[in-house]
Protein backbone atom coordinates (compact mmCIF):
# COMPACT_ATOMS: atom_id res chain seq x y z
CA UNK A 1 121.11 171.02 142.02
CA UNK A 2 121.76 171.19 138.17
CA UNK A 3 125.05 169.91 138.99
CA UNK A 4 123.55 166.79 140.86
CA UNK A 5 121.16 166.15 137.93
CA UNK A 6 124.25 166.22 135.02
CA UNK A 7 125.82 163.78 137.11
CA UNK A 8 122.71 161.87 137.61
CA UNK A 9 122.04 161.80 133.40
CA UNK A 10 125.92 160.66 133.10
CA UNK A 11 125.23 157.70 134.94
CA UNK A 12 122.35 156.78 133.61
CA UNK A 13 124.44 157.22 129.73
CA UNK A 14 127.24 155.29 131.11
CA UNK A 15 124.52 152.51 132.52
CA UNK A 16 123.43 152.47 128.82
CA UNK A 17 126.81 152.45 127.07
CA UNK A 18 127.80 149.47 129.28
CA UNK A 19 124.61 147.69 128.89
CA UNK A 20 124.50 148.22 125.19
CA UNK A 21 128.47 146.47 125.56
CA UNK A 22 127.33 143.81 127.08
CA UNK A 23 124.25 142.48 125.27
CA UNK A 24 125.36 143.68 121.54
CA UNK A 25 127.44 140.14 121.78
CA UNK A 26 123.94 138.13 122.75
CA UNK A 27 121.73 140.10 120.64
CA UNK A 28 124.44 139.11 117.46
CA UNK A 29 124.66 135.81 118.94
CA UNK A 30 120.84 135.37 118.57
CA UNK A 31 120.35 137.01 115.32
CA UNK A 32 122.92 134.69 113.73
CA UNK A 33 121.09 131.58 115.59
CA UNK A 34 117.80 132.30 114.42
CA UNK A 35 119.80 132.85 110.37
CA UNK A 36 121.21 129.64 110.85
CA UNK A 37 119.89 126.41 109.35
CA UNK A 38 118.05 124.05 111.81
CA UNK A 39 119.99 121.47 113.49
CA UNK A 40 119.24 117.57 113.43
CA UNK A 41 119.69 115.58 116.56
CA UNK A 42 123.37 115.25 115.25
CA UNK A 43 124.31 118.86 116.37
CA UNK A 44 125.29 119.59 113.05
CA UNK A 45 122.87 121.57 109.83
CA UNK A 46 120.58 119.06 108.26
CA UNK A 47 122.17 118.28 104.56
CA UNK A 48 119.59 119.31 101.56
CA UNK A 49 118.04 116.36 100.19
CA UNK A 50 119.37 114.58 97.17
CA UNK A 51 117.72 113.70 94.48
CA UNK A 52 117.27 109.79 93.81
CA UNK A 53 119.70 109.06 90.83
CA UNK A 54 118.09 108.21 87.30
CA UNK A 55 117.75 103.93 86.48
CA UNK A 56 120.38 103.94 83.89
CA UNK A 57 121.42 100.60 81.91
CA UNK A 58 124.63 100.49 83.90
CA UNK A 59 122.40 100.86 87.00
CA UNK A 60 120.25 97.92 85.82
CA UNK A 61 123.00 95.63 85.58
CA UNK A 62 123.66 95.76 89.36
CA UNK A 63 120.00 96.14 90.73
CA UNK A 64 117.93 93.79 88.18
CA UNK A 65 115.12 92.83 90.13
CA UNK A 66 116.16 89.35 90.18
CA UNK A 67 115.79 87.01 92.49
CA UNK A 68 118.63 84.19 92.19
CA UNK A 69 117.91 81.23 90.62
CA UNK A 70 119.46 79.19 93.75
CA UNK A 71 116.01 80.41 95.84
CA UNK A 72 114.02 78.54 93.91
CA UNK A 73 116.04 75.50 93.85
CA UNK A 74 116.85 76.15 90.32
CA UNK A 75 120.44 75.12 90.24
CA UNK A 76 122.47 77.99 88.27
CA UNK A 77 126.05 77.08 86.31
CA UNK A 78 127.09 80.28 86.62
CA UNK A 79 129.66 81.69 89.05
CA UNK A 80 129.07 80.50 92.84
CA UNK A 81 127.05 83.76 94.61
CA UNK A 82 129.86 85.04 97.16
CA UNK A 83 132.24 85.04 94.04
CA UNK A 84 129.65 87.33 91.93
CA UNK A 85 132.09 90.10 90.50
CA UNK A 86 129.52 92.77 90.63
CA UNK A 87 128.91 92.15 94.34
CA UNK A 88 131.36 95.02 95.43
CA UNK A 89 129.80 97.22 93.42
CA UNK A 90 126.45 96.45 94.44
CA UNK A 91 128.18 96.76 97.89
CA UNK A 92 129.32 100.43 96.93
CA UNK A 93 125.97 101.41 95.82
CA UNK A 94 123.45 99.47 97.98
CA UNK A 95 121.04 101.60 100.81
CA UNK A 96 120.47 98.65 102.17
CA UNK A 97 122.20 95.19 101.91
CA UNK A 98 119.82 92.96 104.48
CA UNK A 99 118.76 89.25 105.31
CA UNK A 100 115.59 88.81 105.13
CA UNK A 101 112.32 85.96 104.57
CA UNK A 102 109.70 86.19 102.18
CA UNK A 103 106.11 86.77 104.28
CA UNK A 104 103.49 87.73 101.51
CA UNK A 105 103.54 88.18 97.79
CA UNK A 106 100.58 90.00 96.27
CA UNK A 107 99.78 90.08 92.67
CA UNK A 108 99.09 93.85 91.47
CA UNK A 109 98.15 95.87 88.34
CA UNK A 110 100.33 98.38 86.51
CA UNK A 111 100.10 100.52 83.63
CA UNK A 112 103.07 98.32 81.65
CA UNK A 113 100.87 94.79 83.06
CA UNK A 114 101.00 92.55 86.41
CA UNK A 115 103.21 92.93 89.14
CA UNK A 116 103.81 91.49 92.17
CA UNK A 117 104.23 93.13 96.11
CA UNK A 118 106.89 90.78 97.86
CA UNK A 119 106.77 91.74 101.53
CA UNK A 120 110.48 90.42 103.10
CA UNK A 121 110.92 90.50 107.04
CA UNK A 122 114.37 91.21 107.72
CA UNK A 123 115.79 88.22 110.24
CA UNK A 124 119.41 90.17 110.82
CA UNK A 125 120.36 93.64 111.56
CA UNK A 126 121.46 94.61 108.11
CA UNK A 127 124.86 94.32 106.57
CA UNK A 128 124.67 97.61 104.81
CA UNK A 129 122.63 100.82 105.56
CA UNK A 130 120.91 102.09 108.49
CA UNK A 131 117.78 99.44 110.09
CA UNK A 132 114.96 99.31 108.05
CA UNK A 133 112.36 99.81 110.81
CA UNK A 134 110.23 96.85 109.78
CA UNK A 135 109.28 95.25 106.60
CA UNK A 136 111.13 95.17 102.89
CA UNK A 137 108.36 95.49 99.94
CA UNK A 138 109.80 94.87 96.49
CA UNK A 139 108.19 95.48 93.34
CA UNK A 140 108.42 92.46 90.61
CA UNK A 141 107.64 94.32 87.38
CA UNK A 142 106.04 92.67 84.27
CA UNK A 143 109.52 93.07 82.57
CA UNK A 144 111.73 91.77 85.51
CA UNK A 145 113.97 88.74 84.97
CA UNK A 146 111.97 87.63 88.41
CA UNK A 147 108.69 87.37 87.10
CA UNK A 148 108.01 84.76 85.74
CA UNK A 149 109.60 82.42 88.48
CA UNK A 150 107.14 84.49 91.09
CA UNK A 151 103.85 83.91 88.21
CA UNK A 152 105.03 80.29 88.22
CA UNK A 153 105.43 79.53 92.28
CA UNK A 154 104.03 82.50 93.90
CA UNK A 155 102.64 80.41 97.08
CA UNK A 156 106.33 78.46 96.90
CA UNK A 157 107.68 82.00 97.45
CA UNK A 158 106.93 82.45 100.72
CA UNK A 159 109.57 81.76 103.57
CA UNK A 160 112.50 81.88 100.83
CA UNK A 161 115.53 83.53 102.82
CA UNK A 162 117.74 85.52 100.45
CA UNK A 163 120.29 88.66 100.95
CA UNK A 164 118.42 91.66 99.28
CA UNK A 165 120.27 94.65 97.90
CA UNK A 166 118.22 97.48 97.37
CA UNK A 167 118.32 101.23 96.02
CA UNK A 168 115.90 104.20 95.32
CA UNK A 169 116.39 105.64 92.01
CA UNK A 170 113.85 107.93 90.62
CA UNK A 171 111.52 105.75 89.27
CA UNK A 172 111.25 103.38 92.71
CA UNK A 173 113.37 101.49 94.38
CA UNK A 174 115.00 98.21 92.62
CA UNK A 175 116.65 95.06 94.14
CA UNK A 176 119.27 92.29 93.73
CA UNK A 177 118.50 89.16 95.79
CA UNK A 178 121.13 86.74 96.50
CA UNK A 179 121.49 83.52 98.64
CA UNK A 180 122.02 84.35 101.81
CA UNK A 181 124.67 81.79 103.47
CA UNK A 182 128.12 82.38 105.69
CA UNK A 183 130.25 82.78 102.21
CA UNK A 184 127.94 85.29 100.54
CA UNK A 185 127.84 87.54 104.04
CA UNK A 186 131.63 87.26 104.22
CA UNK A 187 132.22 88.36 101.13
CA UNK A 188 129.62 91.46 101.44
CA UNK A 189 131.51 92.24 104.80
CA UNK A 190 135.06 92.03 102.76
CA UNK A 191 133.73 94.30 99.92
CA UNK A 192 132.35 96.60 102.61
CA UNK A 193 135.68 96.84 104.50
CA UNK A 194 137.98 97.36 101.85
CA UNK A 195 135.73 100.11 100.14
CA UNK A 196 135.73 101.89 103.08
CA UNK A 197 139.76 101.48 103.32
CA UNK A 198 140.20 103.16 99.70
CA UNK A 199 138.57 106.53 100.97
């Protein structure tokens, strides 16, 4: 009888032993899962977020908050718009680089004076940067180049097509707008290509 119950309670030990084998493994496995970071739809751990970079002078050079003078039907006599020498860079640095038509512009008030809200619907899936998922509003501050030429034909505004660059920097996002014709996309798609054949 005592005999039958040792080898009864050696089982049972052994049961546990192998059990204890088998589902150390899973148990790790789980632990470790629930440790991990969450996972985006990507299958791979969501990157911390990045702080927008700081508006420097350099910055401001590229993304002025200008709007060409060729949208207006101002002629300009400087260089032709697809052979703008700061277009690659503005390439490089651009979120977004999309066509798009002026809808509304809005006349605001800041602390630094009068701005205005141009609304842009993008008419082309953009050349740069992810889709937009609807509508482009760009602030025209008081001290933008653009301002004045908005004040002066704000209803003539609307339905101007132009290629907008944009970027978020810490202060809000700023803008480049360009005409948007054949040449000018080429030469975004060339800047594009060969920047990403340098890395």
């Amino acid at each position: 009888m005592k005999e039958s119950r040792l080898v009864a309670r050696l089982r049972r030990e052994t049961r546990k032993i192998q059990v204890r084998r088998a589902c150390g493994p899973l148990l790790l496995a789980g632990v470790l899962a629930l440790a991990a970071p969450p996972l985006g739809c990507g299958g791979r751990a969501s990157a911390p977020a990045v702080a927008p970079p700081a508006y420097t002078a350099e910055e401001a050079t590229l993304f002025n908050d200008l709007f060409r003078p060729e949208l207006f039907g101002i002629e300009s006599f400087g260089e032709p718009p697809e052979h703008d020498r700061l277009l690659s860079d503005r390439v490089a640095r651009a979120e977004w680089v999309v066509a798009a038509r002026v809808v509304t512009v809005t006349r605001e008030a800041e602390s630094a004076g009068a701005a205005y809200s141009v609304v842009l619907e993008p008419i082309a899936a953009p050349l740069v940067g992810p889709p937009s998922g609807g509508r482009l509003a760009l602030t025209v501050r008081a001290g933008s180049p653009a301002h004045a030429w908005i004040d002066a034909s704000r209803d003539a505004c609307i339905g101007i097509r132009a290629l907008v660059f944009v970027r978020t920097y810490a202060d809000g996002s700023h803008f480049y707008a360009t005409v948007d014709s054949p040449a000018v996309r080429d030469a975004v798609i060339r800047a594009r290509i060969e920047r990403s054949g340098r890395r």
